[in-house]
Protein backbone atom coordinates (compact mmCIF):
# COMPACT_ATOMS: atom_id res chain seq x y z
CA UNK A 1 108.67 119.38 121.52
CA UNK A 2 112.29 119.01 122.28
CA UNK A 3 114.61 117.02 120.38
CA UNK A 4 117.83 115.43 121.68
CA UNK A 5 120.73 116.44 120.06
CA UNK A 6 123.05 115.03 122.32
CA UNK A 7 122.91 111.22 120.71
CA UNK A 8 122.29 110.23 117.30
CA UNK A 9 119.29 109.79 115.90
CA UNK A 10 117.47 106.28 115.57
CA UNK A 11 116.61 105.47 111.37
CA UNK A 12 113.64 103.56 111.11
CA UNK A 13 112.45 102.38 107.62
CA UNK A 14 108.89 102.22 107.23
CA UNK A 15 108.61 99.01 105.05
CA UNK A 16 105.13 99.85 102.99
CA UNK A 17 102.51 98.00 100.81
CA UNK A 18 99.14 96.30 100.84
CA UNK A 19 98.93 92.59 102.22
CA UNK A 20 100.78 90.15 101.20
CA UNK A 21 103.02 92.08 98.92
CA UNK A 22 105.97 91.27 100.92
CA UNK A 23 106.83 93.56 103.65
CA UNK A 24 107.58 90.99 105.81
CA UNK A 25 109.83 88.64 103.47
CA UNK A 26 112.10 91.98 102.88
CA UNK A 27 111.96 92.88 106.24
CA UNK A 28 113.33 89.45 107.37
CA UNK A 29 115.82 89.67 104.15
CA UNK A 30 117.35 92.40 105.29
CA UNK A 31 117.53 91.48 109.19
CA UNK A 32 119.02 88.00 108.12
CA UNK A 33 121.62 90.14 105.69
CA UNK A 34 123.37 91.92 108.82
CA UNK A 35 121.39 91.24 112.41
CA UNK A 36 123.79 93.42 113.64
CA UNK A 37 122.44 96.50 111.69
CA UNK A 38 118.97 95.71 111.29
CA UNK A 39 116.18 94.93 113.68
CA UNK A 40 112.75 94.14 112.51
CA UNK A 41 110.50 95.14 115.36
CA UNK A 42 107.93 93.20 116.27
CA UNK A 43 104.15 93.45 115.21
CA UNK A 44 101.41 92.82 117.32
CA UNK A 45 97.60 91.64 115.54
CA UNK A 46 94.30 90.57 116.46
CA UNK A 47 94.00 88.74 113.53
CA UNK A 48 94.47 85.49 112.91
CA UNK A 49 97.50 83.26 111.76
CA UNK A 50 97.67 81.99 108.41
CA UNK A 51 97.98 78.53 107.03
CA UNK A 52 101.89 77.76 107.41
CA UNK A 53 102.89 81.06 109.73
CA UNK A 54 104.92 80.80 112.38
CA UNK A 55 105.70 83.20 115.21
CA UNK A 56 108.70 84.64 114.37
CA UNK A 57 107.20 88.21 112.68
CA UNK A 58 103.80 88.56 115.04
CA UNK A 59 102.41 88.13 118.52
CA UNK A 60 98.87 87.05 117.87
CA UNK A 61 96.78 88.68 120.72
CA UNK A 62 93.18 88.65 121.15
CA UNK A 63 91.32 92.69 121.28
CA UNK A 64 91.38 92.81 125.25
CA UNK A 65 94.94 92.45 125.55
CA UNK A 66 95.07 94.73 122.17
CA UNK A 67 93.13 97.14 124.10
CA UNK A 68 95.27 96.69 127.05
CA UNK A 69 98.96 97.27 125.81
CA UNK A 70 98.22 99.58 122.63
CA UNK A 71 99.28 102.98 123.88
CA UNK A 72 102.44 101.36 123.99
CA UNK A 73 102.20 100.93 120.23
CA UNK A 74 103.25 102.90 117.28
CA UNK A 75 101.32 102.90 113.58
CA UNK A 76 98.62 101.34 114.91
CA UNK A 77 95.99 100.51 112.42
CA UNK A 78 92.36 98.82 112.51
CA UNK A 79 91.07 97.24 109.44
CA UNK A 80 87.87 95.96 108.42
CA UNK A 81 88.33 93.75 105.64
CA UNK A 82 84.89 93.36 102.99
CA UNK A 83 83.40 90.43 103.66
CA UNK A 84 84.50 89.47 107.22
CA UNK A 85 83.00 89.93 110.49
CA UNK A 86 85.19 92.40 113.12
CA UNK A 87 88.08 94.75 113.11
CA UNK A 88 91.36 93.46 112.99
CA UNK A 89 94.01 95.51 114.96
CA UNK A 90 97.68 96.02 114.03
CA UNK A 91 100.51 98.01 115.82
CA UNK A 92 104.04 97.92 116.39
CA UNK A 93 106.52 97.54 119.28
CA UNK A 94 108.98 100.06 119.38
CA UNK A 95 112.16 100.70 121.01
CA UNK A 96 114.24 103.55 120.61
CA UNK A 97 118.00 102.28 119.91
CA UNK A 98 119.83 104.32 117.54
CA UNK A 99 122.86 101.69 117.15
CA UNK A 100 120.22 99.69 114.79
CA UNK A 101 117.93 100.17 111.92
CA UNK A 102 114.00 99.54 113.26
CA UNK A 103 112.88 98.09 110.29
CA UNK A 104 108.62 98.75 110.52
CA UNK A 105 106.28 97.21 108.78
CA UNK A 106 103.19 99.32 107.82
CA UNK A 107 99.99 99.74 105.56
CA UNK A 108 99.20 103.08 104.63
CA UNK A 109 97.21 104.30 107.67
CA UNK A 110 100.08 102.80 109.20
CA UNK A 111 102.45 104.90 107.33
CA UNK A 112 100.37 107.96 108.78
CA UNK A 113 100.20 106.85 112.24
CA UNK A 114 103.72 106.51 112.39
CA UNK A 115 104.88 109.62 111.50
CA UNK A 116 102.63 110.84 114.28
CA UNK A 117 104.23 108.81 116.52
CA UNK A 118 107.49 109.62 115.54
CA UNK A 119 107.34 113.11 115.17
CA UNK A 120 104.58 114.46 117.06
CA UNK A 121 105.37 113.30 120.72
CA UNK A 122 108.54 113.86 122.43
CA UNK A 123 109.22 109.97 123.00
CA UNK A 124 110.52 109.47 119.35
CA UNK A 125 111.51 113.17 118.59
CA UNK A 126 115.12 112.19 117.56
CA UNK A 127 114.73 109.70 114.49
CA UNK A 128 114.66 109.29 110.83
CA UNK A 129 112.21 107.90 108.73
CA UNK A 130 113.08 106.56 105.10
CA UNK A 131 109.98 104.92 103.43
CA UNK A 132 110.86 101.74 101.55
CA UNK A 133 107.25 100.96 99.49
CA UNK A 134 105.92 97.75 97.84
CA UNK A 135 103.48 97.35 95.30
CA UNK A 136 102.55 94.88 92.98
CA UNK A 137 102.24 95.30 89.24
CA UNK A 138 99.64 92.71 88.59
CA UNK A 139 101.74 89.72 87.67
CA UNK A 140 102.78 87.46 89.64
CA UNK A 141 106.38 89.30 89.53
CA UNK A 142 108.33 90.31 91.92
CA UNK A 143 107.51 93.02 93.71
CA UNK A 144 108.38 96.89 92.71
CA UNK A 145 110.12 98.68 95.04
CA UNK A 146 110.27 102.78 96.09
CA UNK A 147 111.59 104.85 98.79
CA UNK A 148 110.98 108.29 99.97
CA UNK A 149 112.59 110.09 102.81
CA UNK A 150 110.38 111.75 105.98
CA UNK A 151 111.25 113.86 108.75
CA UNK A 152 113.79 115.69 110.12
C-alpha cells in the first residue's frame, strides 16, 4: 500500500451507536454548526423510511440497485433485524476531500468495515479516523458520548 504524503490527509469521524441513538441528529448538528468544515456523507439503505423522515440523510434504494452500486461503498453493513422478514443493507458514499471533515455514520460492523476500507486499500490510504460513539444509558436522557482515535 502506498500512502500519499504529498497532500494532507482527509479526517473522517466515524459517528457510532445502535439505532436510533442519534448518529444522525449529531451528524446534522455538527454539519449545520460550520457547512464549511463538515460534510455528512451520504448513506445509502434498503430499508425503509420511517414515519416523518425525509430525504435529506438517506437515498432509499431497493437490493438490485444496492447490489449494483455497492463496491462503490464504504462500511457497508447488512442487518437482519429479529422479527422481520429480509436483510436490510447499509453503506456509505464516500469522497475523498481533505479540505472537509466526512462525518460517517456507522453501527459497529460498520465501524469494522470502515477501517477496512480506509486503511486496507490504497483508495483511502491517506486519512484519519477519530471515532465519536453514542450510547444510551437507559433513560430517556440524552445521549452519552465517547471518542477514540484510529489509524495512522
Amino acid at each position: 500500500m502506498s500512502i500519499n504524503t504529498e497532500s494532507p490527509a482527509t479526517l473522517v469521524v466515524a459517528v457510532i451507536g445502535e439505532s436510533g441513538a442519534g448518529k444522525t441528529a449529531i451528524s446534522a448538528a455538527l454539519v449545520n454548526l460550520n457547512s464549511e468544515l463538515y460534510v455528512q456523507c451520504r448513506q445509502v439503505t434498503t430499508r425503509d423510511r420511517r414515519e416523518g423522515e425525509s430525504d435529506d440523510h438517506y437515498d432509499f434504494i431497493d437490493n438490485e440497485h444496492y447490489d449494483f452500486i455497492k463496491d462503490g461503498l464504504v462500511a457497508c453493513t447488512s442487518i437482519h433485524k429479529v422479527g422481520e422478514v429480509g436483510i436490510t443493507n447499509y453503506g456509505t458514499r464516500f469522497e475523498n476531500d481533505p479540505s472537509l471533515i466526512h462525518l460517517v455514520v456507522v453501527n459497529e460492523l460498520g465501524l469494522t468495515n470502515l477501517k477496512r476500507d480506509l486503511f486496507e486499500n490504497d483508495r483511502n490510504s491517506n486519512c484519519h479516523l477519530m471515532v465519536l460513539g453514542i450510547t444510551r444509558n437507559g433513560t430517556n436522557d440524552a445521549p452519552e458520548t465517547y471518542i477514540q482515535r484510529h489509524g495512522r
